[in-house]
PDB file of N, CA and C in Angstrom:
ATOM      1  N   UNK A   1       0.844  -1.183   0.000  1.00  0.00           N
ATOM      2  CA  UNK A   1       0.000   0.000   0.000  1.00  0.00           C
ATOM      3  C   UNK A   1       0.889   1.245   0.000  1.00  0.00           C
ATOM      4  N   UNK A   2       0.480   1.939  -1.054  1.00  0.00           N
ATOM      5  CA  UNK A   2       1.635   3.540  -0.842  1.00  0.00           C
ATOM      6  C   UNK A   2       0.974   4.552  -0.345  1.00  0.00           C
ATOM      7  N   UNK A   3       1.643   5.438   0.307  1.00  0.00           N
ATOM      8  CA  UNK A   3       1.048   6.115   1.486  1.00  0.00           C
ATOM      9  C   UNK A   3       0.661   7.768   0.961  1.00  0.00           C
ATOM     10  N   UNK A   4      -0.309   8.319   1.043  1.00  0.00           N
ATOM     11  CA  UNK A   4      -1.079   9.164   0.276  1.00  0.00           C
ATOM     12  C   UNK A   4      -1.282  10.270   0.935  1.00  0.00           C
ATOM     13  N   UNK A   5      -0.954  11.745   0.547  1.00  0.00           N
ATOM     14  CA  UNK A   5      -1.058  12.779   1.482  1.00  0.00           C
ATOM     15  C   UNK A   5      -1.902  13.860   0.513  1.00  0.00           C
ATOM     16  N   UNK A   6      -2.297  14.719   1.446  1.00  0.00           N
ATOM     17  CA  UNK A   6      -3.287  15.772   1.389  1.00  0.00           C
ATOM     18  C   UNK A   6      -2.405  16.602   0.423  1.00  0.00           C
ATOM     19  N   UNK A   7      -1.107  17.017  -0.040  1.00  0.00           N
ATOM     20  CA  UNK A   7      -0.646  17.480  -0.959  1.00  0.00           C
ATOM     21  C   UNK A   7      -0.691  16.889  -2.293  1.00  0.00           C
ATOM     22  N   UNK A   8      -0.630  15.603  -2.305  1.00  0.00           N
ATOM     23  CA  UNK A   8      -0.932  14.715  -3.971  1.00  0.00           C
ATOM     24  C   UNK A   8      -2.071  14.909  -4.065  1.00  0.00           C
ATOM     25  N   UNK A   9      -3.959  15.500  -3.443  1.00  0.00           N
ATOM     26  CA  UNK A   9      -4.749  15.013  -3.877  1.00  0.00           C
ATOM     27  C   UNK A   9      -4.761  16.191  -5.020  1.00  0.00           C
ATOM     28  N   UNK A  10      -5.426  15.820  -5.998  1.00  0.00           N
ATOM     29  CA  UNK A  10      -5.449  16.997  -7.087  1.00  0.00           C
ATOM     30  C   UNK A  10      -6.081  18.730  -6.716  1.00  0.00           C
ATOM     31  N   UNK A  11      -6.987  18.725  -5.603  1.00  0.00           N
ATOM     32  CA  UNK A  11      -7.547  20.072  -4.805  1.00  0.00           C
ATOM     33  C   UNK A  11      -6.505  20.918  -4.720  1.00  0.00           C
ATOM     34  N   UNK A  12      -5.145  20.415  -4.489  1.00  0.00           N
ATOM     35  CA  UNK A  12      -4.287  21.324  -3.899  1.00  0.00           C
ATOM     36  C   UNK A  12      -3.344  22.205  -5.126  1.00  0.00           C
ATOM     37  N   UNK A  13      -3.322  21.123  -6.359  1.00  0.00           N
ATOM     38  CA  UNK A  13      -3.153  21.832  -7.909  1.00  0.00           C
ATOM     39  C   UNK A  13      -3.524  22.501  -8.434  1.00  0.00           C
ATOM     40  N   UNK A  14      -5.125  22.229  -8.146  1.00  0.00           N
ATOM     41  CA  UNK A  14      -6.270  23.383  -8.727  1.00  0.00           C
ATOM     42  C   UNK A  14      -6.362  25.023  -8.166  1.00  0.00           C
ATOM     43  N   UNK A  15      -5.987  25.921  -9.117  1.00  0.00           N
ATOM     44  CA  UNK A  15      -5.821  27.165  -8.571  1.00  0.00           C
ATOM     45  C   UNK A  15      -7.358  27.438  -8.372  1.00  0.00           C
ATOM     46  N   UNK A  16      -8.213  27.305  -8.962  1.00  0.00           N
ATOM     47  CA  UNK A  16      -9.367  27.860  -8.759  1.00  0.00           C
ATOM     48  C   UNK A  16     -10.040  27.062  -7.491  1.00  0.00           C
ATOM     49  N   UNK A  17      -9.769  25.767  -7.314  1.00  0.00           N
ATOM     50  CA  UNK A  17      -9.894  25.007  -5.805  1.00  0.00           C
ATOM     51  C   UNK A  17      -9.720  25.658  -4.770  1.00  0.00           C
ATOM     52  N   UNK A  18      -8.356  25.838  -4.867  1.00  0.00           N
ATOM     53  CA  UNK A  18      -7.593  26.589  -3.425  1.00  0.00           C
ATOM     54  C   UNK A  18      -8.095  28.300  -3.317  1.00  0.00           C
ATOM     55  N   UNK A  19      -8.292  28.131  -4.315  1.00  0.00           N
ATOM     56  CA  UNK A  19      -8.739  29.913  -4.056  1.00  0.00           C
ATOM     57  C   UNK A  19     -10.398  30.413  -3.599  1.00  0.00           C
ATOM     58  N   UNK A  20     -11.008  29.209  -4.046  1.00  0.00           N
ATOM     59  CA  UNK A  20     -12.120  28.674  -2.992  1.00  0.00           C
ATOM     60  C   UNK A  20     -12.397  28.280  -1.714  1.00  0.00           C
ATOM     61  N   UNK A  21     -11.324  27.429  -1.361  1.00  0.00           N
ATOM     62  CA  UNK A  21     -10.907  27.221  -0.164  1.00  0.00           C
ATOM     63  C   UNK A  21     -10.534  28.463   0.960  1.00  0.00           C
ATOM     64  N   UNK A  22      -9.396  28.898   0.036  1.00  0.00           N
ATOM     65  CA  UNK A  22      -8.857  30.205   0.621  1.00  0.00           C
ATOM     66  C   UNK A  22     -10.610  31.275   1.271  1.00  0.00           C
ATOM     67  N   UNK A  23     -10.466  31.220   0.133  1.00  0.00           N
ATOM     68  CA  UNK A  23     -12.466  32.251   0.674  1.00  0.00           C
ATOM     69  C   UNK A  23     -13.205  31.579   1.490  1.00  0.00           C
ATOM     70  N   UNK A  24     -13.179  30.355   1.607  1.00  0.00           N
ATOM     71  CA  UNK A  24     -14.136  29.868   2.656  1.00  0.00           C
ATOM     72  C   UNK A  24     -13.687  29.849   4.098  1.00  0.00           C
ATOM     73  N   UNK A  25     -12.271  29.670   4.090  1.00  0.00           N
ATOM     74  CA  UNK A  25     -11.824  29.846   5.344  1.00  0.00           C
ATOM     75  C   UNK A  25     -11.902  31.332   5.688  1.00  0.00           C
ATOM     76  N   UNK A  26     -11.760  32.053   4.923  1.00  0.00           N
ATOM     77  CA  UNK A  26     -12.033  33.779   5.733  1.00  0.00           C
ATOM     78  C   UNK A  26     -13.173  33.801   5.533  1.00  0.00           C
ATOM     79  N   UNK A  27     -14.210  33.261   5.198  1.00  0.00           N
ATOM     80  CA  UNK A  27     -15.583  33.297   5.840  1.00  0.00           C
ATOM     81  C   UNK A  27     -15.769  32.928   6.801  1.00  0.00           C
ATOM     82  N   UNK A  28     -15.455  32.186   7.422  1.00  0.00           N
ATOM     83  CA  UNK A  28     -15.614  31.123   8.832  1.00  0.00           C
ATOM     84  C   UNK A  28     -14.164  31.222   9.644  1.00  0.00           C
ATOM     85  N   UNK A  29     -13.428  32.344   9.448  1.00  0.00           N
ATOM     86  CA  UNK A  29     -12.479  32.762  10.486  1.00  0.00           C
ATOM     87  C   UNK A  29     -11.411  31.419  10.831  1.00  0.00           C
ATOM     88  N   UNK A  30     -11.400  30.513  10.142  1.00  0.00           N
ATOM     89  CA  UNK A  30     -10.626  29.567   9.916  1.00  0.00           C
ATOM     90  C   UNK A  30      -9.098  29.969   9.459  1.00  0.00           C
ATOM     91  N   UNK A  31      -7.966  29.593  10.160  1.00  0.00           N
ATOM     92  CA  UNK A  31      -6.789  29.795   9.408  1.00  0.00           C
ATOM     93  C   UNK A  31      -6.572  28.612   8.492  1.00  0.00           C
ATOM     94  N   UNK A  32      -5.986  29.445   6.749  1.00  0.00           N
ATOM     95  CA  UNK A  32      -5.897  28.384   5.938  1.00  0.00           C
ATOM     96  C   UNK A  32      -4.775  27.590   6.036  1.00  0.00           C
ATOM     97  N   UNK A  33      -3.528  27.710   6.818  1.00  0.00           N
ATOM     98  CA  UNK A  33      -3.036  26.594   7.142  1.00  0.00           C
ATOM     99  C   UNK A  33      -3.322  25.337   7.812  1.00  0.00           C
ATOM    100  N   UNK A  34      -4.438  25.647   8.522  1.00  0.00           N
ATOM    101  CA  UNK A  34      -5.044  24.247   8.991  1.00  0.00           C
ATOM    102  C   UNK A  34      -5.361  23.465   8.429  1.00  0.00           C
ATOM    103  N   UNK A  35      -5.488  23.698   7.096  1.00  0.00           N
ATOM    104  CA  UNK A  35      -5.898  22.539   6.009  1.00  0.00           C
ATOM    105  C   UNK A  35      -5.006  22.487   4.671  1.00  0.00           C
ATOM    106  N   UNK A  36      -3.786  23.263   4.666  1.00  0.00           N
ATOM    107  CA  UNK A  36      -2.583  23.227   3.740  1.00  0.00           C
ATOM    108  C   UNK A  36      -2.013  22.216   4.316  1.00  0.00           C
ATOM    109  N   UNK A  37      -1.692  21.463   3.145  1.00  0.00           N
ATOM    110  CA  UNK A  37      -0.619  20.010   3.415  1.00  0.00           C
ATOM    111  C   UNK A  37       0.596  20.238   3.585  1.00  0.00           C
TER     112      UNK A  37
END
């Protein structure tokens, strides 16, 4: 079994993903490193 991280999933490639992400966490006062791999 090879071991699989939150940086290989494709979300983190996608500029328009992360930049979604990015906005949702400053909606909800979330820091976005908490969920950067």
């Amino acid at each position: 079994m090879t071991d699989v991280f939150l940086g290989d999933l494709p979300l983190w490639s996608d500029i328009d993903a992360r930049a979604l992400l990015e906005e949702l966490c400053a909606k909800h006062c979330v820091p976005f490193d908490v969920l950067e791999p």
